[in-house]
C-alpha atoms as a PDB file:
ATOM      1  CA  UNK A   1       3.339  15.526 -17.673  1.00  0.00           C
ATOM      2  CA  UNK A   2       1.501  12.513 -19.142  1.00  0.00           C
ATOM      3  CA  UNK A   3       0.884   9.852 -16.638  1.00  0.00           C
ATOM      4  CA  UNK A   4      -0.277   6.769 -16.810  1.00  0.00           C
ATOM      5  CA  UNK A   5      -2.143   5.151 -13.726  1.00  0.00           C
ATOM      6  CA  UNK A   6      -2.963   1.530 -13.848  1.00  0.00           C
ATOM      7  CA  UNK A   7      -5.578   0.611 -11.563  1.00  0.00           C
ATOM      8  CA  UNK A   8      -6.596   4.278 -11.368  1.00  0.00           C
ATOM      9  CA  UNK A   9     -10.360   3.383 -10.392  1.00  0.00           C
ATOM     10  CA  UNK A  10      -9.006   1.981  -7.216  1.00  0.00           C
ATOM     11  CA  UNK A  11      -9.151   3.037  -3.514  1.00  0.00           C
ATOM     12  CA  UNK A  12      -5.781   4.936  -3.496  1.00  0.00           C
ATOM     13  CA  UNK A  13      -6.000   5.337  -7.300  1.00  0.00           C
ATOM     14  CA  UNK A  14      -8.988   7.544  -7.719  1.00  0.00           C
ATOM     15  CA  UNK A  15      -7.032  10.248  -5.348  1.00  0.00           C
ATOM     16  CA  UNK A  16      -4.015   9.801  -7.021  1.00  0.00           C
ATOM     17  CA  UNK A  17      -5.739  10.571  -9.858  1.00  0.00           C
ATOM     18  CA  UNK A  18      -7.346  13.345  -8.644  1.00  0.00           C
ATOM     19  CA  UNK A  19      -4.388  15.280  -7.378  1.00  0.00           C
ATOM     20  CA  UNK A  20      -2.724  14.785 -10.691  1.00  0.00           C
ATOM     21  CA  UNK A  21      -5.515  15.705 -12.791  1.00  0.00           C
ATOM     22  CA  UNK A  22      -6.099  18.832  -9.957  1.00  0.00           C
ATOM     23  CA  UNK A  23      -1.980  19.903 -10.631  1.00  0.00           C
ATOM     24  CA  UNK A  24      -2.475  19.877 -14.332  1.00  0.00           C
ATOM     25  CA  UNK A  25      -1.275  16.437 -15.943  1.00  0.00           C
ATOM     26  CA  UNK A  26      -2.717  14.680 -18.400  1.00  0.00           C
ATOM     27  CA  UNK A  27      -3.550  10.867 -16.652  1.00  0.00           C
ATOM     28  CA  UNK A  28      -4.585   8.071 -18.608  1.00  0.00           C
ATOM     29  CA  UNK A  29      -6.155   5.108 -16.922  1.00  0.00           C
ATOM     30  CA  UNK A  30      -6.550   2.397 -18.951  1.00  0.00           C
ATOM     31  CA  UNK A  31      -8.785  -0.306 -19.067  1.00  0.00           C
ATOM     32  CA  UNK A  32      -7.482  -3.501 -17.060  1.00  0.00           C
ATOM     33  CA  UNK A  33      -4.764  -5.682 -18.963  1.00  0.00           C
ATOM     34  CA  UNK A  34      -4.377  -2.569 -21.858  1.00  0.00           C
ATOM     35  CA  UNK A  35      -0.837  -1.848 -22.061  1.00  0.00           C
ATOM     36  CA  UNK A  36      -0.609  -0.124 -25.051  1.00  0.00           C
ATOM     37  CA  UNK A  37      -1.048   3.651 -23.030  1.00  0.00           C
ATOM     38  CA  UNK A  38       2.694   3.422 -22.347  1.00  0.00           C
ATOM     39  CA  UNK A  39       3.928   4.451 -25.312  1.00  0.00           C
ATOM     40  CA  UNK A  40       4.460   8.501 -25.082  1.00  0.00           C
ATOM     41  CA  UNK A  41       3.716   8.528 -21.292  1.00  0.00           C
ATOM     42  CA  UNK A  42       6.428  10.483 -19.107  1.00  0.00           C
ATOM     43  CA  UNK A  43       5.663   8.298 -15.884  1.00  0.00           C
ATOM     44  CA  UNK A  44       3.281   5.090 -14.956  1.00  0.00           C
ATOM     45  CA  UNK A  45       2.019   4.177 -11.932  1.00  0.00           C
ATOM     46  CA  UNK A  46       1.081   0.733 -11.752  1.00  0.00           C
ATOM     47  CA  UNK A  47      -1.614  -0.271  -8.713  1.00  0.00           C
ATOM     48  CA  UNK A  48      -3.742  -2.790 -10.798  1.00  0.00           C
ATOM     49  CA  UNK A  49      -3.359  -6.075  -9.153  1.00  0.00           C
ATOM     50  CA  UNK A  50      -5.921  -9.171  -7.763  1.00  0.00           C
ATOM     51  CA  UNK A  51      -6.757  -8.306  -3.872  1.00  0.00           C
ATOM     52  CA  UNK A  52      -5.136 -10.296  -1.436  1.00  0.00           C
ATOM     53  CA  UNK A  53      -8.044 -10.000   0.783  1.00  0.00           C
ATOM     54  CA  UNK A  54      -9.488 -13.065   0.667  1.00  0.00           C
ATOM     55  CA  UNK A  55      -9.108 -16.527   1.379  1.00  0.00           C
ATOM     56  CA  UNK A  56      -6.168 -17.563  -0.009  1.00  0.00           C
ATOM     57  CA  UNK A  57      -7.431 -21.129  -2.259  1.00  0.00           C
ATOM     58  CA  UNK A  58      -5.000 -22.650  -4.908  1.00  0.00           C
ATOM     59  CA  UNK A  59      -6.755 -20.755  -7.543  1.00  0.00           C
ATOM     60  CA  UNK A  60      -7.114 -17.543  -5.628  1.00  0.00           C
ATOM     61  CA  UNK A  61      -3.437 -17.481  -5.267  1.00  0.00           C
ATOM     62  CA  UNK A  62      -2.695 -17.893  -8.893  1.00  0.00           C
ATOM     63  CA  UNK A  63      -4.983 -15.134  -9.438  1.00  0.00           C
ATOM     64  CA  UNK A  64      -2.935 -13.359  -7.081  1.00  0.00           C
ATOM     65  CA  UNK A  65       0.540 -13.868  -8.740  1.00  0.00           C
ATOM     66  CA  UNK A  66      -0.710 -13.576 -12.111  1.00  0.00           C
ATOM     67  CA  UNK A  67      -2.263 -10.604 -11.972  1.00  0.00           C
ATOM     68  CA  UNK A  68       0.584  -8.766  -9.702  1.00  0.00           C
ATOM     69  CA  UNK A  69       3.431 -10.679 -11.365  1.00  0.00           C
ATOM     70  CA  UNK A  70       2.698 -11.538 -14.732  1.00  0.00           C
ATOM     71  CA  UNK A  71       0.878  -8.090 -15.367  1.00  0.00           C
ATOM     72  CA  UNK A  72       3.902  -6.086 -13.914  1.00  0.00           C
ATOM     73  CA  UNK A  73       5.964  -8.298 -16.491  1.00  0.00           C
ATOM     74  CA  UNK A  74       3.617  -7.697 -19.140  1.00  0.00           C
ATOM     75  CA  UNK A  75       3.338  -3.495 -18.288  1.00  0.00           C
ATOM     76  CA  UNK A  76       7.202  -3.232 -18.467  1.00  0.00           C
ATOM     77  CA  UNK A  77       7.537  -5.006 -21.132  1.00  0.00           C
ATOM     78  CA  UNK A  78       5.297  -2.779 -23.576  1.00  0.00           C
ATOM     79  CA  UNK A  79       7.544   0.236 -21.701  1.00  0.00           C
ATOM     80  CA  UNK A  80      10.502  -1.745 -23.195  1.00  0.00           C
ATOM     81  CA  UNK A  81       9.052  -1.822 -26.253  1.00  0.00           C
ATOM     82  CA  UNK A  82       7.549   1.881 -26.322  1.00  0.00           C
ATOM     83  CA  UNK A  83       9.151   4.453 -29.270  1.00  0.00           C
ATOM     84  CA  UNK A  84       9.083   7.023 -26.399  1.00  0.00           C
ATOM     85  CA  UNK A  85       9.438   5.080 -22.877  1.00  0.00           C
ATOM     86  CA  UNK A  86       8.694   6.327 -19.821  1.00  0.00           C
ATOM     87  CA  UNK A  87      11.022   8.372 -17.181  1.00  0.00           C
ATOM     88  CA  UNK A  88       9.724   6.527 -14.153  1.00  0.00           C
ATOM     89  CA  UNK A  89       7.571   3.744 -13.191  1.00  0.00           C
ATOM     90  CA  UNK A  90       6.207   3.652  -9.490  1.00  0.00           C
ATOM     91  CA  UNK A  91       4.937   0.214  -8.406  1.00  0.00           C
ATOM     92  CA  UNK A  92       2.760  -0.921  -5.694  1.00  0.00           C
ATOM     93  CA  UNK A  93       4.305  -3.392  -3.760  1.00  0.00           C
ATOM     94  CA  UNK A  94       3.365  -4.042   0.013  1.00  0.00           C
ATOM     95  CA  UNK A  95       4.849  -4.590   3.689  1.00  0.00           C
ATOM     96  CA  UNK A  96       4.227  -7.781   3.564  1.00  0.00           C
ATOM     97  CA  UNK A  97       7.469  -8.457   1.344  1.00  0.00           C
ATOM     98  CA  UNK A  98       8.969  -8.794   5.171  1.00  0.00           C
ATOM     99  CA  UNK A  99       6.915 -11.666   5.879  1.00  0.00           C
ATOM    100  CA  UNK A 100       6.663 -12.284   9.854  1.00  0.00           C
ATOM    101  CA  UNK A 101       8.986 -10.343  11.820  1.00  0.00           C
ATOM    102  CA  UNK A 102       7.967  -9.594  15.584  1.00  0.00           C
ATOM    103  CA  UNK A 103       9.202  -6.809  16.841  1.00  0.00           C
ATOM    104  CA  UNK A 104      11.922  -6.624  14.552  1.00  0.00           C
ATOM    105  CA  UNK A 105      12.627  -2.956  12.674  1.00  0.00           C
ATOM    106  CA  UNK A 106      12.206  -3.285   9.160  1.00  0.00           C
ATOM    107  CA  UNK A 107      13.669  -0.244   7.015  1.00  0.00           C
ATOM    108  CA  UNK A 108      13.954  -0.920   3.371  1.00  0.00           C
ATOM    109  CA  UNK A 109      17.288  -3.377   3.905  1.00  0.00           C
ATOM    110  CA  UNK A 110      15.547  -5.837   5.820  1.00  0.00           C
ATOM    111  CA  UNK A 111      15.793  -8.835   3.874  1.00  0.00           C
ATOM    112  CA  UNK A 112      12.211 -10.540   2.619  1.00  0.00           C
ATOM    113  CA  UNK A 113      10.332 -13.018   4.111  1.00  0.00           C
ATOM    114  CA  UNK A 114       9.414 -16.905   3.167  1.00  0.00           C
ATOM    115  CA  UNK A 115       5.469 -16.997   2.993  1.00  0.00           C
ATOM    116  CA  UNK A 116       2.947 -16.597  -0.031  1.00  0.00           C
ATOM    117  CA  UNK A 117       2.754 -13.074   0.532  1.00  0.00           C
ATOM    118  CA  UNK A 118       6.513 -12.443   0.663  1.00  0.00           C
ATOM    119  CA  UNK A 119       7.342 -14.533  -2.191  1.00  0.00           C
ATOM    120  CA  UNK A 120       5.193 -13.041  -4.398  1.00  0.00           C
ATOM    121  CA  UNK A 121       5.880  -9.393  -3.191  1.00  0.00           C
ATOM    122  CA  UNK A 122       9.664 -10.532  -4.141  1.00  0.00           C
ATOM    123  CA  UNK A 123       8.155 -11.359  -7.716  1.00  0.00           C
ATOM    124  CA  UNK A 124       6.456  -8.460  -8.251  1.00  0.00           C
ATOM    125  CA  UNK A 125       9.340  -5.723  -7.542  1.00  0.00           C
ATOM    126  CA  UNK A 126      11.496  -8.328  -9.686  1.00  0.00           C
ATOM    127  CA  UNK A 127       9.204  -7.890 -12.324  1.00  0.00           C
ATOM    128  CA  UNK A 128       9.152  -3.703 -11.793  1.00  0.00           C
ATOM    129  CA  UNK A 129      12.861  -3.534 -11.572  1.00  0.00           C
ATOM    130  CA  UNK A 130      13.287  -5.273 -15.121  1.00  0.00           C
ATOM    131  CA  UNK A 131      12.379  -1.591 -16.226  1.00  0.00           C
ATOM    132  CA  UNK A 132      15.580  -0.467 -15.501  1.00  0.00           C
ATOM    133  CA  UNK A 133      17.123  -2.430 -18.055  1.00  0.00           C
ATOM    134  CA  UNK A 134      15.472   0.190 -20.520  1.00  0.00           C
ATOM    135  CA  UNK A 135      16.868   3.046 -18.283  1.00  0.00           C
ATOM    136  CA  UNK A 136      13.417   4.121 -16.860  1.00  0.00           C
ATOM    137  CA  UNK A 137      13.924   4.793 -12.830  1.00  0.00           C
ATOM    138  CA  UNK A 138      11.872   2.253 -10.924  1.00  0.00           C
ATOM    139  CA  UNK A 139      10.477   3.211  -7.244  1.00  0.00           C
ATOM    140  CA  UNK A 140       8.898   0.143  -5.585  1.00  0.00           C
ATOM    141  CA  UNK A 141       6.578   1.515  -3.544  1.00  0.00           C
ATOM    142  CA  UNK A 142       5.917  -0.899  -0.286  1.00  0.00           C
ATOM    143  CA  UNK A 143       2.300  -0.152   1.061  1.00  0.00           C
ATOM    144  CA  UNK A 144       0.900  -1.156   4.376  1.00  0.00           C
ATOM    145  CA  UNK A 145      -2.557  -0.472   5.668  1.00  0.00           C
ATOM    146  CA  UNK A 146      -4.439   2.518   3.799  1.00  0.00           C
ATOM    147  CA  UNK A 147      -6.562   4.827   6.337  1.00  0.00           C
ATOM    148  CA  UNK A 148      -9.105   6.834   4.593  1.00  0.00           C
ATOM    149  CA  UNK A 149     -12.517   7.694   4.145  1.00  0.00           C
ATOM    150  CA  UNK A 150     -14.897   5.472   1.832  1.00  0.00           C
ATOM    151  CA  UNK A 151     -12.919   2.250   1.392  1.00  0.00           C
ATOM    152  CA  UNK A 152      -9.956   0.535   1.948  1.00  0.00           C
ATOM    153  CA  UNK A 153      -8.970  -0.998   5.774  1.00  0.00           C
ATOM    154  CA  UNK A 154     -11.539   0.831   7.493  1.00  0.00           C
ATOM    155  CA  UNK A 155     -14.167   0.276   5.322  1.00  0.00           C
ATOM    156  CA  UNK A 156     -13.830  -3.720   6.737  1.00  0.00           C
ATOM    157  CA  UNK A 157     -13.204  -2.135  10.283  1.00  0.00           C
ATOM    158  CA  UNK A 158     -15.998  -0.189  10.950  1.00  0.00           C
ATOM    159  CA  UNK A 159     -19.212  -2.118  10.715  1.00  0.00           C
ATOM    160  CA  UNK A 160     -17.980  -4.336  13.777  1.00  0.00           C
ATOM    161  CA  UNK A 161     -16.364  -1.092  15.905  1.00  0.00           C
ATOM    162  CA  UNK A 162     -19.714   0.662  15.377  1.00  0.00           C
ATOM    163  CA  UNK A 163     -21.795  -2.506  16.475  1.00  0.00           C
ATOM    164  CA  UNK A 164     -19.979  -2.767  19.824  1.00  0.00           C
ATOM    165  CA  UNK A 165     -18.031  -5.499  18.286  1.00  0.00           C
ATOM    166  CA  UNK A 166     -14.585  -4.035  17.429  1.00  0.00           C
ATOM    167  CA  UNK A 167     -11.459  -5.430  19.427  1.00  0.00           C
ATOM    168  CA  UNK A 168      -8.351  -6.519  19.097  1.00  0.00           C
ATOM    169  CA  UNK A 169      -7.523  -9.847  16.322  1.00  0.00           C
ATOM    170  CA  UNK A 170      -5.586 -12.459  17.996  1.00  0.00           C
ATOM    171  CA  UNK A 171      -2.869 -11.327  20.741  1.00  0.00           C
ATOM    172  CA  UNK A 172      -3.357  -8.022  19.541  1.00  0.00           C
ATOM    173  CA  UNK A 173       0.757  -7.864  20.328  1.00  0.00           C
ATOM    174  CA  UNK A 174       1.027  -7.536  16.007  1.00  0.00           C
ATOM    175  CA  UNK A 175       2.331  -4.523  14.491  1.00  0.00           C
ATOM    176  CA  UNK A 176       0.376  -2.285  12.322  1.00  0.00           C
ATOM    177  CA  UNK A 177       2.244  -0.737   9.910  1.00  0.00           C
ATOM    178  CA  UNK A 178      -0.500   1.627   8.411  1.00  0.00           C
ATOM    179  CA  UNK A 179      -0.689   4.902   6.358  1.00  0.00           C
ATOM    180  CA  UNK A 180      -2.822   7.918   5.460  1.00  0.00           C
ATOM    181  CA  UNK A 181      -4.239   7.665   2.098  1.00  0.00           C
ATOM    182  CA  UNK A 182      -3.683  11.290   1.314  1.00  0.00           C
ATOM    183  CA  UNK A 183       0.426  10.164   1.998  1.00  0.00           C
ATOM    184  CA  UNK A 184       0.311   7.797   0.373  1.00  0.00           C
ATOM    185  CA  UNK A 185      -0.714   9.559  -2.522  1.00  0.00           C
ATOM    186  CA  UNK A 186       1.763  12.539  -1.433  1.00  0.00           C
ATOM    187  CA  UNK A 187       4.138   9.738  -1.678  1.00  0.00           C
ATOM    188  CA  UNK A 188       3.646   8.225  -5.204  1.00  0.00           C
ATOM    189  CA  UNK A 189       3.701  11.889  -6.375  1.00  0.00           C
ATOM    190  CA  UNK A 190       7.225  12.616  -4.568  1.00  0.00           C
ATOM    191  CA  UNK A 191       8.443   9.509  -5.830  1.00  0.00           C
ATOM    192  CA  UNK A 192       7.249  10.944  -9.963  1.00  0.00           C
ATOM    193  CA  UNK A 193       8.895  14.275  -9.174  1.00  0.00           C
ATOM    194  CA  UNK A 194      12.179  13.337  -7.328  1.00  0.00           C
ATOM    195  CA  UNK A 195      14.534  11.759  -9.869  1.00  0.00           C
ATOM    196  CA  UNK A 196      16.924  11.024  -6.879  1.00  0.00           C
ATOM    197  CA  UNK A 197      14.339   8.362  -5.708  1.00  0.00           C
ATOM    198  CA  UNK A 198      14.597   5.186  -7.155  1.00  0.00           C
ATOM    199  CA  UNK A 199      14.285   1.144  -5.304  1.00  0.00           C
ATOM    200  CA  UNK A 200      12.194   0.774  -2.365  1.00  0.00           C
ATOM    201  CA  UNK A 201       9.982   2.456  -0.623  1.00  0.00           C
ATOM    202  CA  UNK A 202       8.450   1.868   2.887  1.00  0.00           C
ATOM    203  CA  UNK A 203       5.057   3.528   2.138  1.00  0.00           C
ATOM    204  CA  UNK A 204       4.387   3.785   6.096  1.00  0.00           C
ATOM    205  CA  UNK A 205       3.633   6.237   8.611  1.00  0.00           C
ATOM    206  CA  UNK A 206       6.746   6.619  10.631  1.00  0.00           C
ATOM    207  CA  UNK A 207       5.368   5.368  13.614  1.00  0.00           C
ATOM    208  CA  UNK A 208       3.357   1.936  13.467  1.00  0.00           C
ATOM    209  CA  UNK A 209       1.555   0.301  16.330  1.00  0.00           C
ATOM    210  CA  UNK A 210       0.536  -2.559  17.818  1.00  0.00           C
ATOM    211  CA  UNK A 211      -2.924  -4.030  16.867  1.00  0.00           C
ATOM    212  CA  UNK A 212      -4.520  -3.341  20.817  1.00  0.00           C
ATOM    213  CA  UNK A 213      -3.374   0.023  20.399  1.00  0.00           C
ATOM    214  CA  UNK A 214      -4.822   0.765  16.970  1.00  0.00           C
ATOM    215  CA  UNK A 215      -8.064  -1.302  17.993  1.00  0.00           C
ATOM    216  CA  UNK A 216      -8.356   1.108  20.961  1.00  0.00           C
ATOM    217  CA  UNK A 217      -7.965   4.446  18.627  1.00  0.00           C
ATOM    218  CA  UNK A 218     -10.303   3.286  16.496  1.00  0.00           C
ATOM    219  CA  UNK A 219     -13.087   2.307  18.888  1.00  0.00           C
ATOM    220  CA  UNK A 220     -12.107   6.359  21.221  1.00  0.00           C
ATOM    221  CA  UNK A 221     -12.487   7.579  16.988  1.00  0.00           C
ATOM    222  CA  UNK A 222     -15.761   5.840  16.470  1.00  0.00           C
ATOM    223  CA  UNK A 223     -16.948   6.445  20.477  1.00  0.00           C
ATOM    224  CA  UNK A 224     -17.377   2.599  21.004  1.00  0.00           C
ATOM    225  CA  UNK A 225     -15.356   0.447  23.523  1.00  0.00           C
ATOM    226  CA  UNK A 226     -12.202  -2.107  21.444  1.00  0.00           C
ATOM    227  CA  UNK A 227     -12.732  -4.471  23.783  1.00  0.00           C
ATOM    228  CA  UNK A 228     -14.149  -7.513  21.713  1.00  0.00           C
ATOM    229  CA  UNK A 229     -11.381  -9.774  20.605  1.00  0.00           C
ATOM    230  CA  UNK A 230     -11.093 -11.719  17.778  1.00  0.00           C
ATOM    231  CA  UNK A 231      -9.440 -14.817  18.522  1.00  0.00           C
ATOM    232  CA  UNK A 232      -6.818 -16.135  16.263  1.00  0.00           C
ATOM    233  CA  UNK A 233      -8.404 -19.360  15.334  1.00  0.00           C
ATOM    234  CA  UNK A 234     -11.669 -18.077  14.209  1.00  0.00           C
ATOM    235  CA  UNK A 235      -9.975 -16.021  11.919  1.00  0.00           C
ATOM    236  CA  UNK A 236      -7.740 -19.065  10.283  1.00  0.00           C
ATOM    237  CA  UNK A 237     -11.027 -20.685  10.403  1.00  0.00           C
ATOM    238  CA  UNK A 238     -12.762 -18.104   8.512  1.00  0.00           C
ATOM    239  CA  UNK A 239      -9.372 -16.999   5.866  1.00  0.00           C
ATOM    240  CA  UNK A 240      -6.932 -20.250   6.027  1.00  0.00           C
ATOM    241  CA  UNK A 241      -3.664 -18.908   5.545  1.00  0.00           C
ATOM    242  CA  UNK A 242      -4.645 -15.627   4.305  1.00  0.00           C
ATOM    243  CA  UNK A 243      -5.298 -14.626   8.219  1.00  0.00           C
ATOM    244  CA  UNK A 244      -1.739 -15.186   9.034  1.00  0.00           C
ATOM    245  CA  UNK A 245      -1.416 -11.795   7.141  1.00  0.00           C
ATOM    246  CA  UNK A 246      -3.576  -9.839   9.863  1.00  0.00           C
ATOM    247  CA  UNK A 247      -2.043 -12.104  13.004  1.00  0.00           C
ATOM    248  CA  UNK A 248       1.756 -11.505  12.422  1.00  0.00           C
ATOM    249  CA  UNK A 249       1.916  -8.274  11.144  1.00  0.00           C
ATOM    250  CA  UNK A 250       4.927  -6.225  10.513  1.00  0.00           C
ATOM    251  CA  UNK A 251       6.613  -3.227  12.014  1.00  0.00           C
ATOM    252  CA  UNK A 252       7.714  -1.362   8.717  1.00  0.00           C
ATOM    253  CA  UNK A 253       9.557   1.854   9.173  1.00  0.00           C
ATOM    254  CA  UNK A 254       9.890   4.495   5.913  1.00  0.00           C
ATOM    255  CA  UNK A 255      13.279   4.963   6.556  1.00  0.00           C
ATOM    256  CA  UNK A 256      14.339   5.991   2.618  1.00  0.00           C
ATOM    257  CA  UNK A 257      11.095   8.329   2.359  1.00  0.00           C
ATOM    258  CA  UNK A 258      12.350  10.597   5.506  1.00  0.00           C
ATOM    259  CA  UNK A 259      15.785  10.334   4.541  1.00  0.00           C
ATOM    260  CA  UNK A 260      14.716  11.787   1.177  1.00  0.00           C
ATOM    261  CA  UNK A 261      13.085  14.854   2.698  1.00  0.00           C
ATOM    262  CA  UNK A 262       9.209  13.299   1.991  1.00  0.00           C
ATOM    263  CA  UNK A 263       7.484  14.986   5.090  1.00  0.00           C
ATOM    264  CA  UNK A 264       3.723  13.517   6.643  1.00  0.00           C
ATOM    265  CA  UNK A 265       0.755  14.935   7.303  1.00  0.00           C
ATOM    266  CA  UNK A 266      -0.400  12.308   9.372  1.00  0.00           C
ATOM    267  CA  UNK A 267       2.573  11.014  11.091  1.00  0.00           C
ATOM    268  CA  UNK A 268       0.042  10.094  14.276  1.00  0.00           C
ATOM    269  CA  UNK A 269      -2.654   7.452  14.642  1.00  0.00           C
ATOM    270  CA  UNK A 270      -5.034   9.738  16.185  1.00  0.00           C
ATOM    271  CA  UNK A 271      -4.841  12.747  13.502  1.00  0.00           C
ATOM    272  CA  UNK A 272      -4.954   9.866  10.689  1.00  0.00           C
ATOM    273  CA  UNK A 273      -8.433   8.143  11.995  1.00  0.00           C
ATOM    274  CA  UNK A 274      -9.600  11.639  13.135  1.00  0.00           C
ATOM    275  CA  UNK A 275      -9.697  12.695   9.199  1.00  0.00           C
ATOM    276  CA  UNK A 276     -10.270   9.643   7.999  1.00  0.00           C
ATOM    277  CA  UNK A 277     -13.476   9.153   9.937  1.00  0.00           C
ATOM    278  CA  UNK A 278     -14.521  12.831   8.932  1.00  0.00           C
ATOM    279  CA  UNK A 279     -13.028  14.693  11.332  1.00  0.00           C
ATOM    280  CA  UNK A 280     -11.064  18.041  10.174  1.00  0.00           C
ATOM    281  CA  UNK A 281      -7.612  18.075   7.942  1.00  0.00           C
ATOM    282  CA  UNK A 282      -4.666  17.908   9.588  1.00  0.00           C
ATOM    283  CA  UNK A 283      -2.559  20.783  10.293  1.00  0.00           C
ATOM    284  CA  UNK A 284       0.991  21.202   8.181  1.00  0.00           C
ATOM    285  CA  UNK A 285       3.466  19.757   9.729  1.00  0.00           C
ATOM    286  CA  UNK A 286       6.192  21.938  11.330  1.00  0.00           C
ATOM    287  CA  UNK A 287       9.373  21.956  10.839  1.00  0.00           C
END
């Protein structure tokens, strides 16, 4: 299978591309804004998109939207366009489509939030889904925070856990809705293969957690106390409006993945950090 991987130089997109290359497809990943790899590909997964880690300014959100929205547009319509179009596209998309929930469940029906974040997560699968007016299957693919070794979450985590500085941000009452890189990855890859799978996707461990109680794994993972807080308004002092993203939280469920058969390997906190932070793979999981 020829696959196409935008944003393949990425955190989650250099294992993606690994595995694929590793099961013997033929990836492309194409320099950023180059649509023209479409044409003749049997799948795309898009990642490529601004990071919305970081304060969120006037310009850095138009960064944001444009390059999530308007690139998404601009990918799928080159598919539109291709002589032979794609089968499938898999998006990126992200939790935060939910916006602030509390303790509320949120399986893929839960209707979107009304900040930034939300909005703009509602733009971007809009965007995706106009692929299906070529008949190519879309799977929206909606990420929360990536565990793994050499970047992503932890990578910003660690430096203040292994200081004696880690603790909890805020109330640390916030849900964490967090995943494994490697299922993440298992999950984009289920999502190519399965041609039953198509709309959202909660890309979440089944079980999320409340900030406190991931602060407190990570600082038993690391052997350091999680007992230095962060208080909420030095962190709207330092990010503005972006920090509401790390103080509210969601509590995401991947309801559609289970009921689809799509099976974990690191369905636990503990197991997840363990191997993230080095520790040994996890073992299958039974059943």
């Amino acid at each position: 299978m020829r696959v196409v991987v935008t944003g393949g130089n990425g955190f989650i997109g250099r294992r993606l591309v690994a595995e694929l290359r590793g099961g013997g497809h033929d990836v492309v990943v194409p320099a950023r804004g180059v649509t023209s790899d479409v044409d003749g590909a049997d799948a795309v997964v898009h990642l490529a998109g601004e990071s919305v880690a970081q304060r969120w300014t006037a310009s850095a959100k138009e960064r944001i939207v444009r390059s999530r929205v308007d690139g998404t547009r601009r990918l799928v319509e080159a598919m539109g366009r291709a002589a032979k179009k794609p089968r499938v596209l898999a998006a990126a998309s992200a939790v935060g489509y939910y916006g602030a929930r509390g303790d509320e469940e949120l399986d893929e029906d839960a209707s979107p939030g009304n900040d930034f974040l939300a909005r703009t997560c509602v733009a971007w699968e809009g965007a995706a889904s106009e692929a299906e007016t070529s008949g190519i299957r879309v799977v929206r693919l909606r990420i929360g925070i990536v565990l793994g070794a050499g970047g992503g979450a932890l990578a910003k985590m660690l430096p203040a856990f292994r200081a004696f500085a880690g603790g909890p941000v805020g109330t640390g009452n916030q849900w964490m809705s967090w995943i494994h890189r490697e299922d993440l990855v298992g999950l984009f890859l289920f999502a190519l293969a399965n041609s039953a799978v198509s709309g959202p996707l909660n890309a979440t461990a089944p079980r999320p957690v409340r900030n406190r109680e991931f602060a407190s794994a990570l600082g038993r993972a690391v052997g350091r106390p999680a007992l230095v807080p962060a208080p909420a308004v030095a962190l709207k002092l330092l990010f503005g409006e972006m920090a509401t993203m790390v103080l509210d939280g969601q509590r995401a469920v991947p309801s559609r993945a289970l009921g689809f058969g799509f099976r974990f390997r690191f369905p636990e906190l503990s197991a997840a950090l363990g191997q993230a932070l080095g520790g040994p793979d996890a073992p299958p999981t039974p059943g």
